[in-house]
Protein backbone atom coordinates (compact mmCIF):
# COMPACT_ATOMS: atom_id res chain seq x y z
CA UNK A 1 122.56 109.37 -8.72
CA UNK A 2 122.82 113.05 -8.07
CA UNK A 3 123.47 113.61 -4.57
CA UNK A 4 125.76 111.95 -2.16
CA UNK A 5 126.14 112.31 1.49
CA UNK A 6 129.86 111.65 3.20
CA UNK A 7 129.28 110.88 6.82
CA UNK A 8 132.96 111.71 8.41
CA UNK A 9 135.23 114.53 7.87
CA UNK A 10 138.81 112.65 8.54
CA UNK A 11 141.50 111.83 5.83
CA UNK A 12 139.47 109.36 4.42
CA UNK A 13 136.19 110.90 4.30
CA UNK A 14 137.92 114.16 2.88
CA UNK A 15 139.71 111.91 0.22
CA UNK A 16 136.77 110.07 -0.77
CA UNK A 17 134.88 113.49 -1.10
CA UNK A 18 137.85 114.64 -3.78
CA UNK A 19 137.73 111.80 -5.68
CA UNK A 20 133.94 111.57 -6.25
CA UNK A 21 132.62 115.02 -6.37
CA UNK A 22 133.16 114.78 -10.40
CA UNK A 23 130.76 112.14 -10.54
CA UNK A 24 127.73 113.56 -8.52
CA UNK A 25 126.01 117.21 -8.88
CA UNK A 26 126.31 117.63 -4.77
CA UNK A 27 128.30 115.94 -2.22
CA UNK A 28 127.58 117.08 1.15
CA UNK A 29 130.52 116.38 3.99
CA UNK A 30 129.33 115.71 7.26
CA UNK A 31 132.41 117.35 9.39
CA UNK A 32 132.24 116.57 13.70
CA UNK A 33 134.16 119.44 14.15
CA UNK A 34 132.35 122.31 14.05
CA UNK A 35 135.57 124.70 13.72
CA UNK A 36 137.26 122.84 11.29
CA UNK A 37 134.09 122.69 9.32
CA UNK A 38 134.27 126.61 8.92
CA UNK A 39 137.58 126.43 8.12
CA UNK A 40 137.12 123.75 5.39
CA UNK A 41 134.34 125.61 3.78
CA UNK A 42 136.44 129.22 3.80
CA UNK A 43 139.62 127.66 2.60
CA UNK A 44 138.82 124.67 0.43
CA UNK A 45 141.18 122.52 2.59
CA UNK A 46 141.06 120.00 5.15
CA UNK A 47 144.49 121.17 7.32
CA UNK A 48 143.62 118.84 10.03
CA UNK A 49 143.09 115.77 8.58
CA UNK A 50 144.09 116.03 4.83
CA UNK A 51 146.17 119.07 4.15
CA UNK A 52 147.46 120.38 1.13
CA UNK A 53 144.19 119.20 -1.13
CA UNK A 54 141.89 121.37 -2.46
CA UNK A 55 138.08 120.55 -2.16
CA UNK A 56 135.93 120.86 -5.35
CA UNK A 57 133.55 123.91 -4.91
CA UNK A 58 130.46 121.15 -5.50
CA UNK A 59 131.13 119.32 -2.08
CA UNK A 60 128.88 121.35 0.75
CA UNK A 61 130.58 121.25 3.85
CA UNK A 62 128.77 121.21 7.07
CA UNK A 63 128.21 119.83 10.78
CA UNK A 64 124.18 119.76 10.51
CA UNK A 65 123.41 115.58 10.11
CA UNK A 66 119.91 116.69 8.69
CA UNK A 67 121.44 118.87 5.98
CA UNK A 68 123.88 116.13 4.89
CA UNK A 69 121.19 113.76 4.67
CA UNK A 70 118.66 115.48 3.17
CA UNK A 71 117.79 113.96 -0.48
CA UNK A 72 120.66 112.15 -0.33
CA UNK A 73 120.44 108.85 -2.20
CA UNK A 74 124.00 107.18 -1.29
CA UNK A 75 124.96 107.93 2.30
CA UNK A 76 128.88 107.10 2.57
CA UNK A 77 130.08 106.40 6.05
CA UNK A 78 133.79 106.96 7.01
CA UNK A 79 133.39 106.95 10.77
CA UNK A 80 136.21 105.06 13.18
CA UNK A 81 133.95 101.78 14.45
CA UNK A 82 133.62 102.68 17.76
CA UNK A 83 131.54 105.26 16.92
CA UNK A 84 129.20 103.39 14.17
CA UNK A 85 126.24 102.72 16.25
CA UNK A 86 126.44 106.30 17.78
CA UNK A 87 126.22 108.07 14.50
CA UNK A 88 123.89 106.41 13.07
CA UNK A 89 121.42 106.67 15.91
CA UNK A 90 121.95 110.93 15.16
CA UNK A 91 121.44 109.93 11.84
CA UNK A 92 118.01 108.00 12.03
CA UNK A 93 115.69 110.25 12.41
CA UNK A 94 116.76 111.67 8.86
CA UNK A 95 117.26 108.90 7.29
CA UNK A 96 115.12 108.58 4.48
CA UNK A 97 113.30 105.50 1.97
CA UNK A 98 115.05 104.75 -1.01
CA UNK A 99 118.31 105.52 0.82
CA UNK A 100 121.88 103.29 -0.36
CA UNK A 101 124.33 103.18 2.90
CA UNK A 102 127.89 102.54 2.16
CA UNK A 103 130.19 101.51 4.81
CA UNK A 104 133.68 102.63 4.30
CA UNK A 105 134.96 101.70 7.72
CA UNK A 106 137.59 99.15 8.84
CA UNK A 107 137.15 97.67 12.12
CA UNK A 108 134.64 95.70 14.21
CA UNK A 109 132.48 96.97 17.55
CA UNK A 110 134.39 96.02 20.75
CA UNK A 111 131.13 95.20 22.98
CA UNK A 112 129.29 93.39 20.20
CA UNK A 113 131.64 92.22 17.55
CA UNK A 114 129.95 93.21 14.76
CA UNK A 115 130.98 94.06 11.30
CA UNK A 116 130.35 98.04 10.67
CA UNK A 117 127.89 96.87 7.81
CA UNK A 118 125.86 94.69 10.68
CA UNK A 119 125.86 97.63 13.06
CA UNK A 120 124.22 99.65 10.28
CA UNK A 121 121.36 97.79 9.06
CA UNK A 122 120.81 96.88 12.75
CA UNK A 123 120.08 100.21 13.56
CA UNK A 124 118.65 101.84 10.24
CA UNK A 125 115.87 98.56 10.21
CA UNK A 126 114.20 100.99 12.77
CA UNK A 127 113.49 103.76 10.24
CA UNK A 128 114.09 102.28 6.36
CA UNK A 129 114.74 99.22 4.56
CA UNK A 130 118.52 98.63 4.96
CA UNK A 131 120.51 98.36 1.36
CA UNK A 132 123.88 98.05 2.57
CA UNK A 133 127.09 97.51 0.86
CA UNK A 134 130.81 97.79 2.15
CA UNK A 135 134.09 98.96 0.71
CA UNK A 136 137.45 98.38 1.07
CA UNK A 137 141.19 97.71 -0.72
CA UNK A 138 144.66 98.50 -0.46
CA UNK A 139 144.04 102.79 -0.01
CA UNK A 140 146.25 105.51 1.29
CA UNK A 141 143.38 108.59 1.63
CA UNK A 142 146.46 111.24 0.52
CA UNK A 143 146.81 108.89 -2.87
CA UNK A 144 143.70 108.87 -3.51
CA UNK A 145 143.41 112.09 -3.14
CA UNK A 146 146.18 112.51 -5.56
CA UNK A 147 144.30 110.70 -7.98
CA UNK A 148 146.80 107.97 -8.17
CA UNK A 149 145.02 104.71 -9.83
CA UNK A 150 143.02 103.10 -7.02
CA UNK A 151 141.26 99.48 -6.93
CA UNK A 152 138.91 98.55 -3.90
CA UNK A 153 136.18 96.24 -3.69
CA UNK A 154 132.27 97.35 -3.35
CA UNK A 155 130.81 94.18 -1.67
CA UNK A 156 127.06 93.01 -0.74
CA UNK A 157 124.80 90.06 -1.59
CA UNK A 158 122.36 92.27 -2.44
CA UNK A 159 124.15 92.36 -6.42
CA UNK A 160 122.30 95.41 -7.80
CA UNK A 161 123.22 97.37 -4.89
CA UNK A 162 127.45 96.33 -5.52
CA UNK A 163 126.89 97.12 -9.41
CA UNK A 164 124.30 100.47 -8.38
CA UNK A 165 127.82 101.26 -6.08
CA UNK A 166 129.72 100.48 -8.57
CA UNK A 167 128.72 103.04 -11.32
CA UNK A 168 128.24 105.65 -9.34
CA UNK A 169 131.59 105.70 -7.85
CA UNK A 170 134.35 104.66 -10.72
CA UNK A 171 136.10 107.10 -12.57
CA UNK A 172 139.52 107.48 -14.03
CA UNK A 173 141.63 106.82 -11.15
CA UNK A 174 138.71 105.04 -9.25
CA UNK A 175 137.86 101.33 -9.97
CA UNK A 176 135.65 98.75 -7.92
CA UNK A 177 135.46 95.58 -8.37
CA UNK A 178 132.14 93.69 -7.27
CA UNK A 179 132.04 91.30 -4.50
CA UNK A 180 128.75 89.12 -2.93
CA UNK A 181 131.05 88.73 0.29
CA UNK A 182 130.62 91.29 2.55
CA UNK A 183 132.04 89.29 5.70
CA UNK A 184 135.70 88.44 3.47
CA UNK A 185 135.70 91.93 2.72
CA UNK A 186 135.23 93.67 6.46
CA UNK A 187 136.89 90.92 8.34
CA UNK A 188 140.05 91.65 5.71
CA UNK A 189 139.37 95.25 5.98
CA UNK A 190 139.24 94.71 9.93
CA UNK A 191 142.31 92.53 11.16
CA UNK A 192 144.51 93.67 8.54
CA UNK A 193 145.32 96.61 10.41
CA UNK A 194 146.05 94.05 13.56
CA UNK A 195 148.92 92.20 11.48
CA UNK A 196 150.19 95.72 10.43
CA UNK A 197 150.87 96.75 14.28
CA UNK A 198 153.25 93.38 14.01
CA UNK A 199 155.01 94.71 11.16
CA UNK A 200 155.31 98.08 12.69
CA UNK A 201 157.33 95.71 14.94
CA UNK A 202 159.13 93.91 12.85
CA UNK A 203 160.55 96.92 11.07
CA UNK A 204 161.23 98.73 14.38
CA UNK A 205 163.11 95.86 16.02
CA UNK A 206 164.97 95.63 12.62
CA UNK A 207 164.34 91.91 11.39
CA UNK A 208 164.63 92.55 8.08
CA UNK A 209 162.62 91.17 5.17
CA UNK A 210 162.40 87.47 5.47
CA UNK A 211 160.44 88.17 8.99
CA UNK A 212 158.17 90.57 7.03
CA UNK A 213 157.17 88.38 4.31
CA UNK A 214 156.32 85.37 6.90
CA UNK A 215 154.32 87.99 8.95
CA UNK A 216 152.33 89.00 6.52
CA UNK A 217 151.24 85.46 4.98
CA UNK A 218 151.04 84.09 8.19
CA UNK A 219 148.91 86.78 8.73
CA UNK A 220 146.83 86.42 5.95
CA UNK A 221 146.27 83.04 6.71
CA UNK A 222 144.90 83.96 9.96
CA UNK A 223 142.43 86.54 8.48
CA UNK A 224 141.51 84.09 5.86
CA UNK A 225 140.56 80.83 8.76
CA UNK A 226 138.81 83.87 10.45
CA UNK A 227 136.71 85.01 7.68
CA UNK A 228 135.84 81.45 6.62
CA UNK A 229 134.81 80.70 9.93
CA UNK A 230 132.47 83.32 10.16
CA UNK A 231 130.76 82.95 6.57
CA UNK A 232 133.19 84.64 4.02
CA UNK A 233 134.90 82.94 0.84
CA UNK A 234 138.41 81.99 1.23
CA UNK A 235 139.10 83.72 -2.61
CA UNK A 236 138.09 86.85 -0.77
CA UNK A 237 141.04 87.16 0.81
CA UNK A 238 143.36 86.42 -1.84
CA UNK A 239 142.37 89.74 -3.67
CA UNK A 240 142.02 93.67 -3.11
CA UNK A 241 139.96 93.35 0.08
CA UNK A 242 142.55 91.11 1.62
CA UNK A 243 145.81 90.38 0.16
CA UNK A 244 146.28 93.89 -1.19
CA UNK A 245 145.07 95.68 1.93
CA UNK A 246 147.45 93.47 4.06
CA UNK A 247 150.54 94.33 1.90
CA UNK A 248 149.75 97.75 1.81
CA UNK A 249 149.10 98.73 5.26
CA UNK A 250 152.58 96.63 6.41
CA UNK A 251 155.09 98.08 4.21
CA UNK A 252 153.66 101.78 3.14
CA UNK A 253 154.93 104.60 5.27
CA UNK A 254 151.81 106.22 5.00
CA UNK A 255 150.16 103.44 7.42
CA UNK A 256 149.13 104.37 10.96
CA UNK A 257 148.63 100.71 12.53
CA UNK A 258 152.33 99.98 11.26
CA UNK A 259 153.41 103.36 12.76
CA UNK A 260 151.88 102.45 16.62
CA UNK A 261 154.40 98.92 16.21
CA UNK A 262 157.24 100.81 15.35
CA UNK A 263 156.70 102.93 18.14
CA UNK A 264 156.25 99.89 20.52
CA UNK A 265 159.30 98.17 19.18
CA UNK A 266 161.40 101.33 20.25
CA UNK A 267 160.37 101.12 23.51
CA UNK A 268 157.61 103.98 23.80
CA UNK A 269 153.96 103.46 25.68
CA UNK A 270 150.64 102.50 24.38
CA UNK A 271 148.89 105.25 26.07
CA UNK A 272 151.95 107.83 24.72
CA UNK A 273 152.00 106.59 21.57
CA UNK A 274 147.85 107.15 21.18
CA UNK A 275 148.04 110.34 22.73
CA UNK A 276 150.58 111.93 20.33
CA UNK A 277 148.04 110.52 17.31
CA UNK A 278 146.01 112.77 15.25
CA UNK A 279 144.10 110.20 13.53
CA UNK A 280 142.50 106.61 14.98
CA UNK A 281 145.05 103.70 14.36
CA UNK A 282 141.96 101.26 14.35
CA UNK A 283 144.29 98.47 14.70
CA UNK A 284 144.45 98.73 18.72
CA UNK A 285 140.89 98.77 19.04
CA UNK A 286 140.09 95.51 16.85
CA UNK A 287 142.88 93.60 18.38
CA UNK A 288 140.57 92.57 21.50
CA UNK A 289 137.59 91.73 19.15
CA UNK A 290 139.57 89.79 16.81
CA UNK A 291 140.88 87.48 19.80
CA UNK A 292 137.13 87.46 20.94
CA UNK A 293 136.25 86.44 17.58
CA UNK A 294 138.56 83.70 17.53
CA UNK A 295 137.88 82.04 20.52
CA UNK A 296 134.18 82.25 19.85
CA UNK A 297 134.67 80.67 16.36
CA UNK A 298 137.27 78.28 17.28
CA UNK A 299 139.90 79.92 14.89
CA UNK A 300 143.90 79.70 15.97
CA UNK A 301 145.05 83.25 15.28
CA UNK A 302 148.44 83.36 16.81
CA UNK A 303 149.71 86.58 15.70
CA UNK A 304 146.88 88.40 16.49
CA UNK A 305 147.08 87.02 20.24
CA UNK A 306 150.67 88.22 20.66
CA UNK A 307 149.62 91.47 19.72
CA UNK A 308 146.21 91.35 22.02
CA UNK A 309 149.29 90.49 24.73
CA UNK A 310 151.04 93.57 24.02
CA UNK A 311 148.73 96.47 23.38
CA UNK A 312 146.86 94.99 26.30
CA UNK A 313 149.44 93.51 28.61
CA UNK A 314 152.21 95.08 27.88
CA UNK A 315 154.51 91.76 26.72
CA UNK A 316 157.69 93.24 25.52
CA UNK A 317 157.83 92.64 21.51
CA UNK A 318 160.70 90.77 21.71
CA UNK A 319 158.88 88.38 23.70
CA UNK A 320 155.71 88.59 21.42
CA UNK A 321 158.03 87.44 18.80
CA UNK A 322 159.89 84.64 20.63
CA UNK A 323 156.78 83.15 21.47
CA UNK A 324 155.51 83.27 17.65
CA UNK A 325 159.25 81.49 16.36
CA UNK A 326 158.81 78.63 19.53
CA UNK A 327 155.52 77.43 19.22
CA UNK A 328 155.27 74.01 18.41
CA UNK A 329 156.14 72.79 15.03
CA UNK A 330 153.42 71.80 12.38
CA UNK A 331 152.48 71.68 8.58
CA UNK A 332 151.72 75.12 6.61
């Protein structure tokens, strides 16, 4: 594999660019911002998204979707879900045979409810065969960046696509592991970042670390009925994709979804708090599809519903939680 083409110019995209330029000849970054991508390509940094990190001089910076794609033979896409289908629809009429898509996005389409990686062979089956394989894991974008040691999962049941992903991306601080469950993987990858907003809430309102560790495996145990409902493998979610991502994005500081509940818990507005947000915390968006989800699948998620009630409806969080500690007693 010589050429790879990063489809989104955030934190993420501009990490993932760092850490695998070494291990193609040309990485092309596909930047929305027109402005910033001038700036990226003069300076060698992203100082919206990802300052402070220098870009190797092998990753091509631009704003063109046909130059990104062109001979690309891994297209990476690090694009908030909302706008999956839009981007890709730019992107089909460049799209090319032979091509590998990788989803790198956590989060599922409001209106639809689909997984990122069913949005994208939905619309690529127009143009080319779609080879498509997700990843995910526990993954700050300014660590990685930092070449700290990193573990995701590259998942697909297409297995010489996962172990095709695989190669090309490891490196020193870079590992993937394999998976032939795509729907674990984005479902973990997806409501993860729900629970978080709860123990955004948790630590704002103070609760201390008991009511942490029974959010987050109460939480896990809702992703997990979830993701079994809908086709994935419980063991799944007891790894990188799930387990590890959950941790992660409730207890690091570097997590945005955990960030909006602290906010709540203090008292502050949805709309203020998204407003005063650089970045997409994709946690507010996937609450509503995850309680969609649920109902549709007959899955009891009731974390996730508290937080659909207060992104939504504005239930105080102390409420939210009260509601959580009286509902009616059962076995684990």
């Amino acid at each position: 594999m010589k050429t790879l083409a990063i489809i989104g110019g955030g934190s993420w995209g501009t990490a993932l660019a760092i850490v695998l330029a070494p291990r193609f000849e040309q990485v092309r970054l596909w930047v929305y911002e027109s402005d910033l991508a001038v700036r990226i390509r003069d300076t060698r940094e992203n100082d919206l998204y990802l300052p402070g990190f220098t870009i190797p001089t092998n990753v091509e910076i631009t704003s063109a979707i046909p130059v990104t794609l062109d001979h690309a033979e891994i297209v990476l896409s690090v694009v908030p879900s909302h706008l999956v289908r839009t981007i890709y629809q730019q992107m089909l009429p460049s799209l090319q045979d032979g091509m590998l898509f990788v989803s790198a996005t956590k989060g599922l389409e409001i209106e639809s409810l689909l997984r990122p990686s069913e949005i994208i062979s939905e619309v690529v089956s127009a143009r080319v065969a779609p080879r498509v394989a997700v990843i995910s894991g526990p993954t700050f974008a300014r660590e990685v960046a930092a070449s700290s040691p990193t573990a995701l999962v590259v998942a697909s049941m297409d297995e010489g696509l996962t172990e095709c992903v695989q190669r090309a991306f490891a490196g020193p601080s870079f590992r993937l592991y394999t998976s032939p469950d795509p729907v674990g993987v984005e479902i973990g990858g997806s409501v993860k970042n729900v629970v978080a907003i709860g123990a955004g809430v948790v630590h704002g309102m103070s609760l201390g670390h008991n009511s942490l560790a029974a959010l987050i495996t109460r939480g896990l145990a809702e992703i997990t009925r979830l993701a079994e409902a809908l086709g994935g493998q419980p063991k799944t979610l007891s790894g990188l994709a799930g387990l590890g991502d959950l941790v992660l994005t409730c207890t690091g500081e570097l997590s945005r979804n955990r960030a909006v509940g602290m906010e709540l818990a203090r008292g502050r507005k949805l709309d203020e708090i998204i407003g005063s947000m650089r970045m997409v915390a994709e946690g507010i968006k996937t609450t509503s599809a995850a309680v969609e989800l649920a109902r549709r699948s007959g899955v009891e998620m009731p974390i996730t519903e508290q937080m659909f009630q207060m992104l939504h409806f504005g239930l105080a969080p102390r409420e939210a939680v009260r509601r959580l500690m009286e509902r009616s007693l059962r076995g684990e």
